[in-house]
N, C-alpha and C. Protein backbone atom coordinates (compact mmCIF):
# COMPACT_ATOMS: atom_id res chain seq x y z
N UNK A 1 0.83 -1.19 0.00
CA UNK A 1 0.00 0.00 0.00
C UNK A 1 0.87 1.25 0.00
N UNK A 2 1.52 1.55 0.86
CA UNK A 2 3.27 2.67 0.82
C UNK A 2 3.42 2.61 -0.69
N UNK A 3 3.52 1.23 -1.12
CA UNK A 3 4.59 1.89 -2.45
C UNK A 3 3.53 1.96 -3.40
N UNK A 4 2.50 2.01 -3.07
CA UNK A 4 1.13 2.81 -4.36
C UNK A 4 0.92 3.80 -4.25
N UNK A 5 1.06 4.28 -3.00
CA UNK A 5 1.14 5.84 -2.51
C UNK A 5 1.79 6.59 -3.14
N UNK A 6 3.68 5.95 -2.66
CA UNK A 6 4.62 6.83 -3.46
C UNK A 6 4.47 6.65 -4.97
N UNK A 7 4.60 5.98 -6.03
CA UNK A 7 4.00 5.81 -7.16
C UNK A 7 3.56 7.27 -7.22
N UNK A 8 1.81 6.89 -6.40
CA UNK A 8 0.99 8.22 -6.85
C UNK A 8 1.56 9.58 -6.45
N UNK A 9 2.14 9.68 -5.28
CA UNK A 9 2.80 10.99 -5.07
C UNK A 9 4.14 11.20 -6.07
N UNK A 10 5.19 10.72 -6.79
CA UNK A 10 5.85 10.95 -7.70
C UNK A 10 5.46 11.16 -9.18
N UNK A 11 4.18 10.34 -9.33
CA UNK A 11 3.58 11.02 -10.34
C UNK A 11 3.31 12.24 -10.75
N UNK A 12 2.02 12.28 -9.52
CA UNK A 12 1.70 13.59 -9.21
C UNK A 12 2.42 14.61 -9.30
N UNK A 13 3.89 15.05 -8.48
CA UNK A 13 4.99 15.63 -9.49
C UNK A 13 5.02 15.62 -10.26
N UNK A 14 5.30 14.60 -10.78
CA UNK A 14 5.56 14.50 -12.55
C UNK A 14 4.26 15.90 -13.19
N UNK A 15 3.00 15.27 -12.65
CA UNK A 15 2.26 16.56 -13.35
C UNK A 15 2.16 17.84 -12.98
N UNK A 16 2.87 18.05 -11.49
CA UNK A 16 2.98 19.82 -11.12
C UNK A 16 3.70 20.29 -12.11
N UNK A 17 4.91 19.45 -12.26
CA UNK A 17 6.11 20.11 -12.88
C UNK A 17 5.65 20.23 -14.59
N UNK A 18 5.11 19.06 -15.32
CA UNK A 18 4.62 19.48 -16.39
C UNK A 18 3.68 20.13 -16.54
N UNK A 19 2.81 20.51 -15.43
CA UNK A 19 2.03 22.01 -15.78
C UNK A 19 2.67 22.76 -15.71
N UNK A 20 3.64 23.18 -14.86
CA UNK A 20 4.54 24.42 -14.19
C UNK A 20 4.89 24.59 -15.88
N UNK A 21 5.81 23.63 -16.50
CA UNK A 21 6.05 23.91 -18.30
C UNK A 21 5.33 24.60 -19.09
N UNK A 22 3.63 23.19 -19.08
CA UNK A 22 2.96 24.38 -20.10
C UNK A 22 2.57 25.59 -19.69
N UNK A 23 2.16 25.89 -18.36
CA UNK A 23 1.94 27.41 -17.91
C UNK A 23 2.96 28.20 -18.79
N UNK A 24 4.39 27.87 -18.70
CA UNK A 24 5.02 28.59 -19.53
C UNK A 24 4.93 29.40 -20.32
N UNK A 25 4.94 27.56 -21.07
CA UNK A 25 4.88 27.83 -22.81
C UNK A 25 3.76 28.61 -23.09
N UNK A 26 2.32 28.59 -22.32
CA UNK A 26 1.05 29.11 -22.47
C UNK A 26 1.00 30.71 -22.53
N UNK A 27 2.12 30.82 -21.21
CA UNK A 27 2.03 32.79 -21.36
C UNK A 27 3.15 33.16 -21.83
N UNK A 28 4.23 32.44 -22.18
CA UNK A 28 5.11 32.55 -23.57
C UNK A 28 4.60 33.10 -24.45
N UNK A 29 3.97 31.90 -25.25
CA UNK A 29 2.96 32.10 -26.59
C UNK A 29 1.93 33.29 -26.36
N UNK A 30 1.50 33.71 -25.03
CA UNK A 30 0.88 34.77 -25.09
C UNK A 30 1.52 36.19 -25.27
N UNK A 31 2.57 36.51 -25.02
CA UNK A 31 3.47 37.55 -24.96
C UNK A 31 3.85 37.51 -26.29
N UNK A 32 4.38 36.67 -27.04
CA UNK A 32 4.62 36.54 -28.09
C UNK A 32 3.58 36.61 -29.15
N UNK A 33 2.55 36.56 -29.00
CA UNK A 33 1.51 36.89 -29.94
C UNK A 33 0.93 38.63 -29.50
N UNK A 34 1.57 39.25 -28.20
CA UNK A 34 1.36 40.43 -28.29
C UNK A 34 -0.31 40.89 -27.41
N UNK A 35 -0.55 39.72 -26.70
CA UNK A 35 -2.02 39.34 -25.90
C UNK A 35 -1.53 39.82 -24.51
N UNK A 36 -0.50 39.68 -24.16
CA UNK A 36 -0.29 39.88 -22.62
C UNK A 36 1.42 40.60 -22.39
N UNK A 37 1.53 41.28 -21.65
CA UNK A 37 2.70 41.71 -21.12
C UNK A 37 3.63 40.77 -20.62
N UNK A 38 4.84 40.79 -20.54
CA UNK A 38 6.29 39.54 -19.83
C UNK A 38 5.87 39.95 -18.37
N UNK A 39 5.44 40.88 -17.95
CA UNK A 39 5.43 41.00 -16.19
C UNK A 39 4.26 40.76 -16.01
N UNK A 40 3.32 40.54 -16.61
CA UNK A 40 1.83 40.12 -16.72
C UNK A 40 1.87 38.52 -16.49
N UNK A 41 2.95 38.39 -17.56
CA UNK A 41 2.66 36.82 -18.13
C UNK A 41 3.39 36.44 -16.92
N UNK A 42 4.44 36.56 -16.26
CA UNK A 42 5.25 35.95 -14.86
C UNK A 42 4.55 36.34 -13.87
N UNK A 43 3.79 36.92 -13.49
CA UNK A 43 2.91 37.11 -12.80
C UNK A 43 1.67 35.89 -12.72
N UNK A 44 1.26 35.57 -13.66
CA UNK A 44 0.02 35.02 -13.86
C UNK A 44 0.77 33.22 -14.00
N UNK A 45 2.04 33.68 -14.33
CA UNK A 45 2.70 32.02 -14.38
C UNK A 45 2.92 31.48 -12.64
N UNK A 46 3.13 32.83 -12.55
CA UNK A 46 3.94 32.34 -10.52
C UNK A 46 2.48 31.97 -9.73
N UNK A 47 1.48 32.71 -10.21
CA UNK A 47 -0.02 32.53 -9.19
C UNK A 47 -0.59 31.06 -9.82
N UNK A 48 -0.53 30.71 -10.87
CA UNK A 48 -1.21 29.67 -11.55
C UNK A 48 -0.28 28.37 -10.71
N UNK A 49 1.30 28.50 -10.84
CA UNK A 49 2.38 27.46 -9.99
C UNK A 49 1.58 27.11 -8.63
N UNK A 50 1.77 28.48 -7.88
CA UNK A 50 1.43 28.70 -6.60
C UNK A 50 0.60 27.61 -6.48
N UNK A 51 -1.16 28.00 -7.28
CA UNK A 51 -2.08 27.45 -6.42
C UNK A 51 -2.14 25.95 -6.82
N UNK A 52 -1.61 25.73 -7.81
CA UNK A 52 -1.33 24.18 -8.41
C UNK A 52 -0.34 23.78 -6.94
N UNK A 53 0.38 24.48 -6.59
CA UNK A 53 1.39 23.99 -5.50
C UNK A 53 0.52 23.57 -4.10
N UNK A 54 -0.31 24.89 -4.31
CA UNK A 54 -0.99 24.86 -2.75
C UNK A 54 -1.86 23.59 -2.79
N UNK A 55 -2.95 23.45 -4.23
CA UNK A 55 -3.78 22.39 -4.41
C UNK A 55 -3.11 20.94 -3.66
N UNK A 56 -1.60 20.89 -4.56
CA UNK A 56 -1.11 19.58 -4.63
C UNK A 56 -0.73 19.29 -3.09
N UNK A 57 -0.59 20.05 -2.18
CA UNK A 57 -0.39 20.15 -0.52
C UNK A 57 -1.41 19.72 -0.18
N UNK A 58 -2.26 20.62 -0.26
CA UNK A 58 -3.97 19.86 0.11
C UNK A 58 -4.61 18.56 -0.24
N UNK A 59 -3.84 17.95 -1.02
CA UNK A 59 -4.15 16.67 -1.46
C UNK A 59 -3.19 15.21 -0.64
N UNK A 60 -1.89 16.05 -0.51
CA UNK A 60 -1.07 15.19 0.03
C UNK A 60 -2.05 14.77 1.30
N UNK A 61 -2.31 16.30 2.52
CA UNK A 61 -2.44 16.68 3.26
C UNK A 61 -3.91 15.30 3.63
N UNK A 62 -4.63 15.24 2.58
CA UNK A 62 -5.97 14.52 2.32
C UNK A 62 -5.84 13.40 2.66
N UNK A 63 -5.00 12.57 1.48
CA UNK A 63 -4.33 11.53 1.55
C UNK A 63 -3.54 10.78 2.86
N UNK A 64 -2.81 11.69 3.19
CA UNK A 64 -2.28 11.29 4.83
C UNK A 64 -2.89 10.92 5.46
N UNK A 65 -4.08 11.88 5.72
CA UNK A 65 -5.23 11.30 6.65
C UNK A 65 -5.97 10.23 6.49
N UNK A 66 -6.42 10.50 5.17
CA UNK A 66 -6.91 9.01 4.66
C UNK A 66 -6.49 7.73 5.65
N UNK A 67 -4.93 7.50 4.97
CA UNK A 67 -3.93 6.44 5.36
C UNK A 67 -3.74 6.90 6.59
N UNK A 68 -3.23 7.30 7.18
CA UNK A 68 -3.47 7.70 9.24
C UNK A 68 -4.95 6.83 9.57
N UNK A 69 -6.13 7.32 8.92
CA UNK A 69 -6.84 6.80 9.68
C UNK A 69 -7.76 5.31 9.46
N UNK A 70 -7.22 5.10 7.80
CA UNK A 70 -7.44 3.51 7.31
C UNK A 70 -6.42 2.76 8.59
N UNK A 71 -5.18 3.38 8.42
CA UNK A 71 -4.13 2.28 9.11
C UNK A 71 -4.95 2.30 11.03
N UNK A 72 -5.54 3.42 11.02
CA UNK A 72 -6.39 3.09 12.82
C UNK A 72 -7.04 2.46 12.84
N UNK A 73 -7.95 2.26 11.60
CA UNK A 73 -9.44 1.47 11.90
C UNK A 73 -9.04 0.13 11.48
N UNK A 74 -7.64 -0.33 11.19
CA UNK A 74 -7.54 -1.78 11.07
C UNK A 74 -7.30 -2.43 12.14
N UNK A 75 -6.81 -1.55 13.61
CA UNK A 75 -6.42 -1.80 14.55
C UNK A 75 -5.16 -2.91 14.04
N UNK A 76 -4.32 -1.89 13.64
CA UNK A 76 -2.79 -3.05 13.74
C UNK A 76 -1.92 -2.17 14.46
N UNK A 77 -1.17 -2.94 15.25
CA UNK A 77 -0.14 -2.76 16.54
C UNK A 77 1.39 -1.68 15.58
N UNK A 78 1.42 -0.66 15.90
CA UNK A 78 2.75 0.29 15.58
C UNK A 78 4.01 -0.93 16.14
N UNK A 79 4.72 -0.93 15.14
CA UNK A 79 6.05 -1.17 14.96
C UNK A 79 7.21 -1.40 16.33
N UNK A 80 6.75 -0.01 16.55
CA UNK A 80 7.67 0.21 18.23
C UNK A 80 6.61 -0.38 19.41
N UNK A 81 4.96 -0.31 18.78
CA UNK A 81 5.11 -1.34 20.56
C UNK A 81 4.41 -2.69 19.98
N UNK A 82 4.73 -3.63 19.26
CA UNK A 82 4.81 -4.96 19.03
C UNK A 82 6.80 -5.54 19.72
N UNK A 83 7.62 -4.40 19.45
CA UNK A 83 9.12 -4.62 19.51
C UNK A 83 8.64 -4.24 21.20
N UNK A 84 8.14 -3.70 21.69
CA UNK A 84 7.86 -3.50 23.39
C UNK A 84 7.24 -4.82 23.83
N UNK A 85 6.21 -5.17 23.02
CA UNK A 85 5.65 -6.71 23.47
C UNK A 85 6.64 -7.89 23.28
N UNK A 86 7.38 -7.56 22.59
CA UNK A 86 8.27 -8.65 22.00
C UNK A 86 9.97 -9.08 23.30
N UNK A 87 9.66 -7.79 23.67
CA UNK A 87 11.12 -7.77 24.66
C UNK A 87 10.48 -8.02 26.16
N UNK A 88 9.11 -7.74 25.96
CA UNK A 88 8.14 -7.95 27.72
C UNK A 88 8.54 -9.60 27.48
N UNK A 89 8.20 -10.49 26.52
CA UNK A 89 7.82 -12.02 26.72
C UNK A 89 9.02 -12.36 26.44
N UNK A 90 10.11 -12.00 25.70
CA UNK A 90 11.25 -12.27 26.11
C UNK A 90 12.00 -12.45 27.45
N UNK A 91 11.77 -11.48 28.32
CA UNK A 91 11.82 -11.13 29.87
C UNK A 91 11.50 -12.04 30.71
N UNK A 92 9.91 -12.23 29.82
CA UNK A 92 9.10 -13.07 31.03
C UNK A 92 9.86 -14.90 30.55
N UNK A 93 10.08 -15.11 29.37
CA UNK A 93 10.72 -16.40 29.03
C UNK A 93 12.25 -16.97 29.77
N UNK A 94 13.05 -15.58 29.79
CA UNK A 94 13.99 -15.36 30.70
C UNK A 94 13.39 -15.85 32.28
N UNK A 95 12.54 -15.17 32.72
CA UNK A 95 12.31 -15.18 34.11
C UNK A 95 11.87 -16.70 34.66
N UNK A 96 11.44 -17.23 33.52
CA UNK A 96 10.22 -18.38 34.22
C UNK A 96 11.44 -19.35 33.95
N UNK A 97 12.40 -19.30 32.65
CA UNK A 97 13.61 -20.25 32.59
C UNK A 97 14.50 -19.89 33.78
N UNK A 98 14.85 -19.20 34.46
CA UNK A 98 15.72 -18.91 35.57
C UNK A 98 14.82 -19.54 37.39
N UNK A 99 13.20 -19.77 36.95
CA UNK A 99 12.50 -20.21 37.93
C UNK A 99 12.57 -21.61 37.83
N UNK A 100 12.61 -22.17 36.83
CA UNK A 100 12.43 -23.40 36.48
C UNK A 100 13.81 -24.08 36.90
N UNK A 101 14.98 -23.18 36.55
CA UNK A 101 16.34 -24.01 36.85
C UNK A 101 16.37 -23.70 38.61
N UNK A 102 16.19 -22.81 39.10
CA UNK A 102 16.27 -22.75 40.41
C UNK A 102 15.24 -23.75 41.52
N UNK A 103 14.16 -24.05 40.79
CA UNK A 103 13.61 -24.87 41.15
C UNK A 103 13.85 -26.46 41.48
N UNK A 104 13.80 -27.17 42.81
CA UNK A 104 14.18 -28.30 42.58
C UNK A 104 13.22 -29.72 41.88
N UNK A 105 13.38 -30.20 41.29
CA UNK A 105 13.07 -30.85 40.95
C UNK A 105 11.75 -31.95 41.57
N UNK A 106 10.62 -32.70 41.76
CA UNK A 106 10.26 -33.12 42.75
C UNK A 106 10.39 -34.32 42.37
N UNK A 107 10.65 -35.32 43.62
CA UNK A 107 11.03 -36.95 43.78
C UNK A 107 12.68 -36.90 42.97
N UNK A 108 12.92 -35.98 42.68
CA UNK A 108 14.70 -36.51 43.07
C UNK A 108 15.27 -35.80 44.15
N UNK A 109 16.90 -36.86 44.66
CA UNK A 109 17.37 -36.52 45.97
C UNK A 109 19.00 -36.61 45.58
């Protein structure tokens, strides 16, 4: 599931950045046909980036939660305390083997 995520989040780049291009080329070709001003056209290129930028945050932002709260409602145990359960019964395997050898034996002498 992680690596369908990243997939989709490197994609997704893939298309900020090739809009960020055609925005370009778009108010390029507009300046160049004499439709819009160069401080017009970088202007209108940096706000168009922007909110494509801000959008693509808000989506990450979406997504996270999503996955934050799919991964709660499966109720599966975090990483660090399965490795906490794992070193408790270790302990306790330790403890009961150190009871067992200290223990004497019954009907031998």
């Amino acid at each position: 599931m992680l690596d369908d995520l990243k997939k989709g989040f490197f994609a997704g780049i893939g298309v900020v950045l090739l809009t960020k291009d055609k925005i370009e080329q778009f108010t390029e070709k507009l300046v160049e046909e004499n439709k819009l001003k160069r401080e017009d056209a970088q202007r209108l290129t940096d706000e168009l980036v922007k909110n494509g930028e801000d959008q693509w945050s808000d989506l990450e932002k979406r997504i996270s939660d999503a996955a934050k709260k799919g991964v709660a409602t499966l109720d599966i145990g975090k990483k660090s305390e399965v490795e906490a359960l794992r070193e408790r019964v270790e302990n306790l395997e330790m403890r009961l083997q150190m009871m067992e050898e200290s223990t004497p034996t019954a009907g031998v002498e």
